[in-house]
C-alpha atoms as a PDB file:
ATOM      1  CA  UNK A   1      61.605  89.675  30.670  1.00  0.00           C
ATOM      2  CA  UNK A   2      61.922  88.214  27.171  1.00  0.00           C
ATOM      3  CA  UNK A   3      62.332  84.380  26.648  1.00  0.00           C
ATOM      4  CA  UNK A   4      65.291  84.646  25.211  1.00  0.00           C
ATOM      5  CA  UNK A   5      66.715  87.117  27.371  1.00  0.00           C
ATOM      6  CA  UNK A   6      70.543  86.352  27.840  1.00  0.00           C
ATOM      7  CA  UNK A   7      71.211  83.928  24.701  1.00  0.00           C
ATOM      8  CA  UNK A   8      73.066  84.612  21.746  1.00  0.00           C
ATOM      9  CA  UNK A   9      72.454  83.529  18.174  1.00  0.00           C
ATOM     10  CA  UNK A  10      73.922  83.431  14.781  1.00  0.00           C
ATOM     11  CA  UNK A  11      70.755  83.975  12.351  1.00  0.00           C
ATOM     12  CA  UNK A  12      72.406  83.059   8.340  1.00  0.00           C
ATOM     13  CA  UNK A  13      70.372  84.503   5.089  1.00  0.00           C
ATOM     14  CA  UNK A  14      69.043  87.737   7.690  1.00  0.00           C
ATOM     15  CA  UNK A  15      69.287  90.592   5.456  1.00  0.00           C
ATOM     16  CA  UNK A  16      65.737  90.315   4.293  1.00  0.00           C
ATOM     17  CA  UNK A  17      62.223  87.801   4.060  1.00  0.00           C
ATOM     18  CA  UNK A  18      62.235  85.020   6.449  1.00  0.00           C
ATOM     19  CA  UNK A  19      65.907  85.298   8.085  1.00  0.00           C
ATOM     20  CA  UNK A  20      65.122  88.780   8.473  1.00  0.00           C
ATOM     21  CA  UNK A  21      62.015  87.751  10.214  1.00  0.00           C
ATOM     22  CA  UNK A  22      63.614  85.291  12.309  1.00  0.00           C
ATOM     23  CA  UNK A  23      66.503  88.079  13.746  1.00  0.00           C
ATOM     24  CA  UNK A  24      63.946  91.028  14.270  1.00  0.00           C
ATOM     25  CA  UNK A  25      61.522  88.600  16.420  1.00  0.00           C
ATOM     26  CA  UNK A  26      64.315  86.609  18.408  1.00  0.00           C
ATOM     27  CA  UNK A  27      66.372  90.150  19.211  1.00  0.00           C
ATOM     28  CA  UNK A  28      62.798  91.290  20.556  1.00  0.00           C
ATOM     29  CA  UNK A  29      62.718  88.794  22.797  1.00  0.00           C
ATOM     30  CA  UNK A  30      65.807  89.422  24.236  1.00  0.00           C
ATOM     31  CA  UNK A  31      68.325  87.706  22.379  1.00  0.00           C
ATOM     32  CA  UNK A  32      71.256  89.281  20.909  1.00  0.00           C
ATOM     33  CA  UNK A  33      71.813  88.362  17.418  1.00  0.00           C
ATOM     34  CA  UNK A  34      74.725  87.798  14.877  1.00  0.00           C
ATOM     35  CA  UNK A  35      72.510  88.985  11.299  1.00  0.00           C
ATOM     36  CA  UNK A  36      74.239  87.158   8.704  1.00  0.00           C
ATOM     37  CA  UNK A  37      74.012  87.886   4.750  1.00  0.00           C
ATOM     38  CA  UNK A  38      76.201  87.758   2.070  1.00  0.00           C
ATOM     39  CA  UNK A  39      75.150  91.234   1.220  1.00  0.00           C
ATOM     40  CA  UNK A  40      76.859  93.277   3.695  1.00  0.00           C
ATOM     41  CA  UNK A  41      74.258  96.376   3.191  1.00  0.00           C
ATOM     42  CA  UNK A  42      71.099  94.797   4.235  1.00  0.00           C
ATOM     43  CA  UNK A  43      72.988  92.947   6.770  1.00  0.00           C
ATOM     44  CA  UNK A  44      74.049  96.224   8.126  1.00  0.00           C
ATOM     45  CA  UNK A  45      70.404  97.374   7.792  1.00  0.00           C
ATOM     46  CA  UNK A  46      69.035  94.842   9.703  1.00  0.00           C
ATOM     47  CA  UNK A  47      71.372  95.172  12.491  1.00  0.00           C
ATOM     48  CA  UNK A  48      70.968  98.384  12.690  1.00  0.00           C
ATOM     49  CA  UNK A  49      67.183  98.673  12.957  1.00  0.00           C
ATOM     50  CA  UNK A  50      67.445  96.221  15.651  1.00  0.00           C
ATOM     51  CA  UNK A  51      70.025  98.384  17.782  1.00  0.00           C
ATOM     52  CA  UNK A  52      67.432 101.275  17.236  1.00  0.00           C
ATOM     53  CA  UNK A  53      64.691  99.560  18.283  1.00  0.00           C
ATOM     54  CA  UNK A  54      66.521  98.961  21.669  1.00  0.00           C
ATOM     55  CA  UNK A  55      67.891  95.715  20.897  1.00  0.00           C
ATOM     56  CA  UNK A  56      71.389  93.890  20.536  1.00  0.00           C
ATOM     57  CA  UNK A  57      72.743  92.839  17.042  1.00  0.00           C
ATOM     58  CA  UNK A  58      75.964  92.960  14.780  1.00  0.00           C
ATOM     59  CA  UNK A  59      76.191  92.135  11.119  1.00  0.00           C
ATOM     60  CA  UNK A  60      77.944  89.627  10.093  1.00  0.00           C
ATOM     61  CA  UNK A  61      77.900  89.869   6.600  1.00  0.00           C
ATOM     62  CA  UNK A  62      79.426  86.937   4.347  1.00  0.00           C
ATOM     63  CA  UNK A  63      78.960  84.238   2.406  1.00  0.00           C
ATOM     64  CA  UNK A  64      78.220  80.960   4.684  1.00  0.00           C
ATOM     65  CA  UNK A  65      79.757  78.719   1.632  1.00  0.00           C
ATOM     66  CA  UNK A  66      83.229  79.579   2.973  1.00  0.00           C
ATOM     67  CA  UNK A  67      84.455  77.910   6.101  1.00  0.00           C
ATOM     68  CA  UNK A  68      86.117  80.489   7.390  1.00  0.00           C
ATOM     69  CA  UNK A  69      82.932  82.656   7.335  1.00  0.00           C
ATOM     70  CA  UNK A  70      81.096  80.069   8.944  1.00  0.00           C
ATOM     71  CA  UNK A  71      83.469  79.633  12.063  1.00  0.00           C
ATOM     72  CA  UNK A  72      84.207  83.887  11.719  1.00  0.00           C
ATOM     73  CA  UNK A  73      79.878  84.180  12.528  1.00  0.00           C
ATOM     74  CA  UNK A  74      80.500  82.134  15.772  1.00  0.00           C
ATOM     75  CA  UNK A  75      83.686  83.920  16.761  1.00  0.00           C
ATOM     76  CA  UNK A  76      82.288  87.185  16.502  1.00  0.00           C
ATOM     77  CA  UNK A  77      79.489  85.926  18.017  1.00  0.00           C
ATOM     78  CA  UNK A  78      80.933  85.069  21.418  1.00  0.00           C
ATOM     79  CA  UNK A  79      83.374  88.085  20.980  1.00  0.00           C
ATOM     80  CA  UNK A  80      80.924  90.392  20.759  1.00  0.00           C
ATOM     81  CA  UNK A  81      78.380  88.679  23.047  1.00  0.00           C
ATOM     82  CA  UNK A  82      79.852  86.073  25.360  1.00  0.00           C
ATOM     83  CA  UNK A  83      77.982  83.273  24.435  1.00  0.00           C
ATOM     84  CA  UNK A  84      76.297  81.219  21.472  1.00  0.00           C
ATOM     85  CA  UNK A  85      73.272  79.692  22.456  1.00  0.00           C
ATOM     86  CA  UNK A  86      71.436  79.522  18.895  1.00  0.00           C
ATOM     87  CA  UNK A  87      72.133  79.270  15.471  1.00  0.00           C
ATOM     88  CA  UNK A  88      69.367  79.378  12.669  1.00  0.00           C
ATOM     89  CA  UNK A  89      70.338  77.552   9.187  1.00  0.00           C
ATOM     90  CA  UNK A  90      68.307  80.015   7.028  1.00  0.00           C
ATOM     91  CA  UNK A  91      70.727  81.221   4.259  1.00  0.00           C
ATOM     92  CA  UNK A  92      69.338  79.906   1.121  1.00  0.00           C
ATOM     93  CA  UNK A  93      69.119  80.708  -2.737  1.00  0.00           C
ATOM     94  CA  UNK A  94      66.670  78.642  -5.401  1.00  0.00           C
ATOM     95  CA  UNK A  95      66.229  78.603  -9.189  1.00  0.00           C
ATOM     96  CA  UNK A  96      63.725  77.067 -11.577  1.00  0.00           C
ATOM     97  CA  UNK A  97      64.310  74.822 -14.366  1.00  0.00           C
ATOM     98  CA  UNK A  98      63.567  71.160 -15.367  1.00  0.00           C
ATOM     99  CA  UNK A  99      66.337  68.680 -15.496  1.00  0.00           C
ATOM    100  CA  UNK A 100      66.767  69.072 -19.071  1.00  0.00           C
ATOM    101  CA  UNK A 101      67.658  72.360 -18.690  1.00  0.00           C
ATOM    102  CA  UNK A 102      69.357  72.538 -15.405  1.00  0.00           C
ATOM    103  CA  UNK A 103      73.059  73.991 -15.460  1.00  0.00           C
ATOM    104  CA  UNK A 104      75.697  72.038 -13.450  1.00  0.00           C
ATOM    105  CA  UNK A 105      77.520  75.074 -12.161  1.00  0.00           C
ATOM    106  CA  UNK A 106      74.626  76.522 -11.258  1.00  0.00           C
ATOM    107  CA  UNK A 107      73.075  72.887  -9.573  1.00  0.00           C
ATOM    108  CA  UNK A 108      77.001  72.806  -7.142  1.00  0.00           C
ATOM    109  CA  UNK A 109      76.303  76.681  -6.190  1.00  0.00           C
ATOM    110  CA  UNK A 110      73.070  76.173  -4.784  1.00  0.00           C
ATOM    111  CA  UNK A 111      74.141  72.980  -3.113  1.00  0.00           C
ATOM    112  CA  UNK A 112      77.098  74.299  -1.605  1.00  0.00           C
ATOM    113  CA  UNK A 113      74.857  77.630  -0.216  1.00  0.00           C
ATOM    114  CA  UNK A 114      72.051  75.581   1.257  1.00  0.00           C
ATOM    115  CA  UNK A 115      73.223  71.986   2.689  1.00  0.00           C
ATOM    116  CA  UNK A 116      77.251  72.911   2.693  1.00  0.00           C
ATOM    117  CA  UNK A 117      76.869  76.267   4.364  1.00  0.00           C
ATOM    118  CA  UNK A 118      74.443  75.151   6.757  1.00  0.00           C
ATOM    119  CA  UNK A 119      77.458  71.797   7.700  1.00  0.00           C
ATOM    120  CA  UNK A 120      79.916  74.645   8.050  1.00  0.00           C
ATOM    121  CA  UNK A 121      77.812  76.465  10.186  1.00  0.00           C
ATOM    122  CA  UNK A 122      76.739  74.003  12.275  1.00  0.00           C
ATOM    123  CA  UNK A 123      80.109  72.077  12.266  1.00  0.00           C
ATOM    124  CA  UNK A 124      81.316  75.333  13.760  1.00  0.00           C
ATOM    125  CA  UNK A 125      78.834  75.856  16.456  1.00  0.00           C
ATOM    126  CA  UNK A 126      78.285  72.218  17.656  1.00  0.00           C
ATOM    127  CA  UNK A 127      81.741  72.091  18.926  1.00  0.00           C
ATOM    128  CA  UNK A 128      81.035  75.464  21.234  1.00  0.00           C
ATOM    129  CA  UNK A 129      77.730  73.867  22.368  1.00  0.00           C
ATOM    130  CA  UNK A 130      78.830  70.424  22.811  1.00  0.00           C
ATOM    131  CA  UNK A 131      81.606  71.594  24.995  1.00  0.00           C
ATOM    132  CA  UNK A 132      79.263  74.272  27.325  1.00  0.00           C
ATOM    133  CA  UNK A 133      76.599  71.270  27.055  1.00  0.00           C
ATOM    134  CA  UNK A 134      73.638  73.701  25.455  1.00  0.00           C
ATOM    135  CA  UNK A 135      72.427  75.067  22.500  1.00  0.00           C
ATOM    136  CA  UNK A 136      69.865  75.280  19.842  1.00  0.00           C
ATOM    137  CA  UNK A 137      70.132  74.580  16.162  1.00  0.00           C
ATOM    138  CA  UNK A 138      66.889  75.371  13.699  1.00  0.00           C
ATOM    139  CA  UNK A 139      67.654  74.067  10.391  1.00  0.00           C
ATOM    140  CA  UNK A 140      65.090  75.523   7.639  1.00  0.00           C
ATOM    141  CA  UNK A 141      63.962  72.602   5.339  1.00  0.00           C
ATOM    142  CA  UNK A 142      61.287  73.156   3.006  1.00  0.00           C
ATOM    143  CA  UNK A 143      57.908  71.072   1.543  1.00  0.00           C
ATOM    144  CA  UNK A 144      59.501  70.972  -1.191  1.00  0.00           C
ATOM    145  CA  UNK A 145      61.865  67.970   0.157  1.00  0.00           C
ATOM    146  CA  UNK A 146      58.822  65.621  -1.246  1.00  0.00           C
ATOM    147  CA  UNK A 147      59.617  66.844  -4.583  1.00  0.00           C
ATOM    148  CA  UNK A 148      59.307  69.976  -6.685  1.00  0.00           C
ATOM    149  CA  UNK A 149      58.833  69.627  -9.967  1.00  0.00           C
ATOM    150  CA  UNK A 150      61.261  72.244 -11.707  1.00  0.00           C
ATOM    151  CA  UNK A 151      63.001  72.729  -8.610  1.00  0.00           C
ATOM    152  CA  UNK A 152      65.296  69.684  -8.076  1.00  0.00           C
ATOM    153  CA  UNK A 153      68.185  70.853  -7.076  1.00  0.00           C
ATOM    154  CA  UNK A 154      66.113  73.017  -4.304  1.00  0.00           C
ATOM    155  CA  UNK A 155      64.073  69.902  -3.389  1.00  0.00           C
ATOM    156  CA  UNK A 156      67.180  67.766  -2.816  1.00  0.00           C
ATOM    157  CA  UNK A 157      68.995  70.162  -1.417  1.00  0.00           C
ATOM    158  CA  UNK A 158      65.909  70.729   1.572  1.00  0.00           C
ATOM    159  CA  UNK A 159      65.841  67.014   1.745  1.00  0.00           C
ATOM    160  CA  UNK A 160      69.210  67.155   2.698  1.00  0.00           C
ATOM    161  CA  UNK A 161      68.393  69.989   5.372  1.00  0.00           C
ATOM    162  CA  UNK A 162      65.987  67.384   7.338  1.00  0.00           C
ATOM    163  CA  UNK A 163      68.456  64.472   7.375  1.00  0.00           C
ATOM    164  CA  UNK A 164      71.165  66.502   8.506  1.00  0.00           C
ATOM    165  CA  UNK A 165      68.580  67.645  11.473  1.00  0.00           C
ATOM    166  CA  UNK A 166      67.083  64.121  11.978  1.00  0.00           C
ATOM    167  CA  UNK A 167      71.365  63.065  12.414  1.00  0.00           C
ATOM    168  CA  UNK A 168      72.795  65.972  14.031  1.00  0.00           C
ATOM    169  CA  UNK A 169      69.764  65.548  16.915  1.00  0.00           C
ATOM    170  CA  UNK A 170      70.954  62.146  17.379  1.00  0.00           C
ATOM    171  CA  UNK A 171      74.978  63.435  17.815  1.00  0.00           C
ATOM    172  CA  UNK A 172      73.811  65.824  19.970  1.00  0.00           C
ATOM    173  CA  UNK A 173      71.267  64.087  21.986  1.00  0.00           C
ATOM    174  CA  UNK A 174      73.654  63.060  24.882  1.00  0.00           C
ATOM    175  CA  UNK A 175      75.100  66.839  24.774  1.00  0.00           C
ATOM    176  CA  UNK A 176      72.554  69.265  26.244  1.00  0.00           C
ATOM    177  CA  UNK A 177      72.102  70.765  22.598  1.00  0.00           C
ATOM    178  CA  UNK A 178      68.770  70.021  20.589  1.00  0.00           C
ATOM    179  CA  UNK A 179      68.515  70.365  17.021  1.00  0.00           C
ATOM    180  CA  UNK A 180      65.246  70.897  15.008  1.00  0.00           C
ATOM    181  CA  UNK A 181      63.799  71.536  11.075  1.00  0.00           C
ATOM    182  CA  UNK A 182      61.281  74.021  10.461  1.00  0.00           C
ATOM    183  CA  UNK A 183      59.173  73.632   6.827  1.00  0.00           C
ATOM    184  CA  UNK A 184      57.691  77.600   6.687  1.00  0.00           C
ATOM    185  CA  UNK A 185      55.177  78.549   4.177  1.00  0.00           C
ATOM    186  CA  UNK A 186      55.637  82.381   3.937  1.00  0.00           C
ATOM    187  CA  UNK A 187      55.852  85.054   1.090  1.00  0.00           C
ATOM    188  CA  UNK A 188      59.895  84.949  -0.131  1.00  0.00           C
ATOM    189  CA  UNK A 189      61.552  86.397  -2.572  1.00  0.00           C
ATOM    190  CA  UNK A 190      62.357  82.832  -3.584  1.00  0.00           C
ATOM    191  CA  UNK A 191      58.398  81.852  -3.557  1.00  0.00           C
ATOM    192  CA  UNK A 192      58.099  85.303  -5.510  1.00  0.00           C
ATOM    193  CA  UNK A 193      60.230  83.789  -8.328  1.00  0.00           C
ATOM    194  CA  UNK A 194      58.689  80.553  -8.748  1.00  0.00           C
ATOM    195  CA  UNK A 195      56.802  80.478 -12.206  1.00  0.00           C
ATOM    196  CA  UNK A 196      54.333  78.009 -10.563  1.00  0.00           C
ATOM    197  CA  UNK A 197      53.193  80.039  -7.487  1.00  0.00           C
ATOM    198  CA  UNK A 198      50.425  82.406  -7.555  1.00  0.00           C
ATOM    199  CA  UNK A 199      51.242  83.807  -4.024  1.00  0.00           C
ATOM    200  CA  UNK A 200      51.447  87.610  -3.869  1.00  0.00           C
ATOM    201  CA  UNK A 201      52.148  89.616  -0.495  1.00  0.00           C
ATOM    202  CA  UNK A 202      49.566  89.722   1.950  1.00  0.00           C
ATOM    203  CA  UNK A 203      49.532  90.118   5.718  1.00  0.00           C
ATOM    204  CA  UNK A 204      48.522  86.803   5.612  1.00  0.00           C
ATOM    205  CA  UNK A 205      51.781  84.807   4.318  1.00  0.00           C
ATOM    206  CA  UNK A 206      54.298  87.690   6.088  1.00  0.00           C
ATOM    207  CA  UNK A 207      57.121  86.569   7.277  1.00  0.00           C
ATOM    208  CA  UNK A 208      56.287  87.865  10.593  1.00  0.00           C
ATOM    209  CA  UNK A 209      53.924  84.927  10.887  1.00  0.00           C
ATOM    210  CA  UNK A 210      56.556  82.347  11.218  1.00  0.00           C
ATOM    211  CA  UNK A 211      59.590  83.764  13.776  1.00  0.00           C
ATOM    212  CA  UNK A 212      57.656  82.582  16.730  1.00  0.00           C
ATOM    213  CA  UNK A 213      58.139  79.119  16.391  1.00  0.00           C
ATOM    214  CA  UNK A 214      61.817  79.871  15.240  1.00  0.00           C
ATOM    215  CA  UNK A 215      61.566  81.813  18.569  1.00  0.00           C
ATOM    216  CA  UNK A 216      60.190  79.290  20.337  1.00  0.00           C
ATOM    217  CA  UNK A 217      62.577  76.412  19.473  1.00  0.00           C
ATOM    218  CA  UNK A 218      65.615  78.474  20.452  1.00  0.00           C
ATOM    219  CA  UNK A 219      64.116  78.550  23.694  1.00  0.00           C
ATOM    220  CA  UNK A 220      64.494  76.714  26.881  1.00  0.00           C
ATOM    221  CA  UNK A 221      60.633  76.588  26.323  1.00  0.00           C
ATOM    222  CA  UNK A 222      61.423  74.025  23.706  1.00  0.00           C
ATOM    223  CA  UNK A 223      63.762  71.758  25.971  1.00  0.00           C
ATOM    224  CA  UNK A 224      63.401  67.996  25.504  1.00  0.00           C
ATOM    225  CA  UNK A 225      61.995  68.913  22.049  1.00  0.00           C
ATOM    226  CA  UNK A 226      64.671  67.713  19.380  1.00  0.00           C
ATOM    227  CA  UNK A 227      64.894  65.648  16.135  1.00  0.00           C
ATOM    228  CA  UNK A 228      61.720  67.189  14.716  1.00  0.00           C
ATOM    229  CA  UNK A 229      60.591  68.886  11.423  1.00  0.00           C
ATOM    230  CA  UNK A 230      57.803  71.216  12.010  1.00  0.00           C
ATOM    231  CA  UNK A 231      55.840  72.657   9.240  1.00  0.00           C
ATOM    232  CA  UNK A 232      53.778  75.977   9.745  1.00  0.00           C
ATOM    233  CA  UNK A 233      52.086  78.118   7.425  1.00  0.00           C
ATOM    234  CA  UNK A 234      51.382  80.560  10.488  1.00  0.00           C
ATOM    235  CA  UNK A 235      48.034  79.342  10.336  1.00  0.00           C
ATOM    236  CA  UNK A 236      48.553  75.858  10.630  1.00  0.00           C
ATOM    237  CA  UNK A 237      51.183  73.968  13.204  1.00  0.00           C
ATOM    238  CA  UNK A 238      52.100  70.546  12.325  1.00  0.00           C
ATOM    239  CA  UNK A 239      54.999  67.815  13.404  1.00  0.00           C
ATOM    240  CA  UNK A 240      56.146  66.287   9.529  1.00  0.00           C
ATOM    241  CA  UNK A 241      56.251  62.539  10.254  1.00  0.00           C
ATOM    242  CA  UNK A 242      59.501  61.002   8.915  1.00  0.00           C
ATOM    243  CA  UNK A 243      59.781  58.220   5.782  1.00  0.00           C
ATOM    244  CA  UNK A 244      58.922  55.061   6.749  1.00  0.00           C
ATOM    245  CA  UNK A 245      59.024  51.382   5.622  1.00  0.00           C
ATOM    246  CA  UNK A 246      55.158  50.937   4.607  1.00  0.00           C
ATOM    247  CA  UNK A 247      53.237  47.950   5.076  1.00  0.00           C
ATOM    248  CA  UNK A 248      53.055  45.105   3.322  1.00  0.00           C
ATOM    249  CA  UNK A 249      56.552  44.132   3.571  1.00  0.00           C
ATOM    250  CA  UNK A 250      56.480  40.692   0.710  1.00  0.00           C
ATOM    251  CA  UNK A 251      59.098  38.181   1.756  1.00  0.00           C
ATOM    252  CA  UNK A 252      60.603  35.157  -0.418  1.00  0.00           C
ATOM    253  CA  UNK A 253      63.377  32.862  -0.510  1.00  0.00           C
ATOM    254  CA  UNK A 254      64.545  34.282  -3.453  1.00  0.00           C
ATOM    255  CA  UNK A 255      62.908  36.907  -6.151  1.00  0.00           C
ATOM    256  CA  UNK A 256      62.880  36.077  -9.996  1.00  0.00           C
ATOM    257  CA  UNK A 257      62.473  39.825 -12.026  1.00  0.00           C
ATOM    258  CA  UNK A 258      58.730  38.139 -12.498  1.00  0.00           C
ATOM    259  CA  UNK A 259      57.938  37.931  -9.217  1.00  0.00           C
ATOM    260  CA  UNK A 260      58.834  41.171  -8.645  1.00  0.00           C
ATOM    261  CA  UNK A 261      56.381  42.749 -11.721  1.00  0.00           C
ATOM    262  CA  UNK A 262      54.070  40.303  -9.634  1.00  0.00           C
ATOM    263  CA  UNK A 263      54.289  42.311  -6.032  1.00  0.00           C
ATOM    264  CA  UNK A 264      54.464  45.517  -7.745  1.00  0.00           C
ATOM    265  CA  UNK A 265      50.932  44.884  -9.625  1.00  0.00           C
ATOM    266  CA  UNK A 266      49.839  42.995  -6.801  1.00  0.00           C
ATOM    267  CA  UNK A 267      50.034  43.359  -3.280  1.00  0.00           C
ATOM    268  CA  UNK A 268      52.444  46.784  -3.885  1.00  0.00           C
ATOM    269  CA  UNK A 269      49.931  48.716  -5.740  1.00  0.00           C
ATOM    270  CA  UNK A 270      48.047  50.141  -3.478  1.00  0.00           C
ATOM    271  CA  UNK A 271      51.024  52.115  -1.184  1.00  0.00           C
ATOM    272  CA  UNK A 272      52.905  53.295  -4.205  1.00  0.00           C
ATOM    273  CA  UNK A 273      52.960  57.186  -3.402  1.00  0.00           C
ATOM    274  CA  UNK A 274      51.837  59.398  -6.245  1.00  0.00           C
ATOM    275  CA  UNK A 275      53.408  62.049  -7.845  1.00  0.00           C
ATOM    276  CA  UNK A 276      52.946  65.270  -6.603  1.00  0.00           C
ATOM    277  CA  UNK A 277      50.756  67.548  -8.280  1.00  0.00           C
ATOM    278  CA  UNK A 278      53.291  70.211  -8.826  1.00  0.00           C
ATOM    279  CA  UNK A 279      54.359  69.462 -12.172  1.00  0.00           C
ATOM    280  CA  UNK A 280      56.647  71.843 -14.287  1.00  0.00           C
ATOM    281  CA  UNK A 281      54.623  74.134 -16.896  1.00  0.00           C
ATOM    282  CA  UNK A 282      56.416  75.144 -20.301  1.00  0.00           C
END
């Protein structure tokens, strides 16, 4: 028997690297899977190849920044399959650029694919699993949340990804339906297109090394885990420990813009959090 024998899941961004990953390793396990991309042929190819390999999958092919996509993948999910027991936040696109040089229309298209599609998705599914009191969401944030130089709009829009898990765990919480954020270091076509990264393929950073802890938190091996962002490299497992108030916390009556320099070359110095070394090259 697989461990997720009998569930059904809607898998966005599937047609290829990590969502492709995610669909190929869940529908071997037993689940059947709804493999989402907004390119219908790879979509189709990766359904396919699952089907032949003895599995259960459709495409659902589509572009998750439409509502009516969003709540079509979970229809044709439980048409097709009965059920929706899983849905896996993956479809994402990226760019590079500084802020100097960063494009507005192009800034609102990645923000609508990666935190708006992922609402729609999940606004769509939620109600289903609310209502049969089960579920699994995997929302896929990234490091880069703690800032990418070059990257912003990526960044922010990851950031987003986390809050939206740390919230949508709490709505959920009384419901029967867990929500989680993954942070995968893998080879991507989006890594591949980063100017800064000197990754190349290897067996090493596949793709393959990350769906079992997708797997794994879409199953009821995961129950009573919820609210967490876990990073893996498939090497390395780790819980990412949410922002926090750090200590000392400086109290006064009232603060004078001289007091303030004051704390901040005094008694704040020491906890101010550098900047990261990824900087933007020209």
């Amino acid at each position: 028997m697989g461990i997720l024998d009998g569930k059904a899941l809607v898998i966005t961004g599937a047609g290829r690297g990590l969502g492709e990953a995610y669909a190929k390793h869940a529908a071997a396990h037993g689940a059947a899977v709804v493999v989402n991309d907004i390119d219908e042929t790879t979509a189709e190819k990766v359904a396919i190849g699952i089907v032949e390999a003895g599995g259960q999958a459709v495409a659902g092919p589509g572009s998750v920044t439409s509502p009516e996509v969003a709540d079509g993948l979970v229809e044709l999910c439980l048409s097709r399959f009965g059920s929706l027991d899983g849905l896996v936040n993956n479809a994402a696109i990226g760019y590079h650029e500084p802020v100097w040089r960063d494009d507005a229309a192009r800034a609102r298209e990645l923000i609508e694919t990666n935190v708006l599609g992922a609402m729609y998705c999940a606004i769509a599914a939620a109600k289903i699993m609310r209502r049969q009191r089960a579920g699994s969401i995997v929302n896929a944030s990234s490091g880069s949340m703690l800032g990418h130089g070059g990257a912003a709009a990526y960044a922010a829009s990851k950031g987003a990804l986390a809050s939206l898990t740390y919230s949508w765990a709490l709505d959920l919480a009384g419901h029967g339906v867990r929500v989680n954020g993954i942070s995968p270091v893998a080879w991507t076509p989006l890594l591949a297109a980063d100017p800064n990264s000197r990754n190349e393929f290897t067996p090493e950073n596949s793709p393959d090394r990350i769906a079992p802890l997708v797997t794994y938190l879409l199953s009821d091996l995961a129950e009573g885990v919820t609210g967490q962002l876990v990073r893996f490299t498939g090497e390395k497992l780790h819980v990412v420990a949410k922002a926090r108030i750090a200590d000392p916390v400086l109290r006064r009556e009232s603060w004078q813009v001289t007091d303030v320099a004051d704390a901040f070359a005094g008694a704040l110095a020491p906890v101010l959090t550098p900047l990261s070394a990824r900087r933007w090259q020209e």
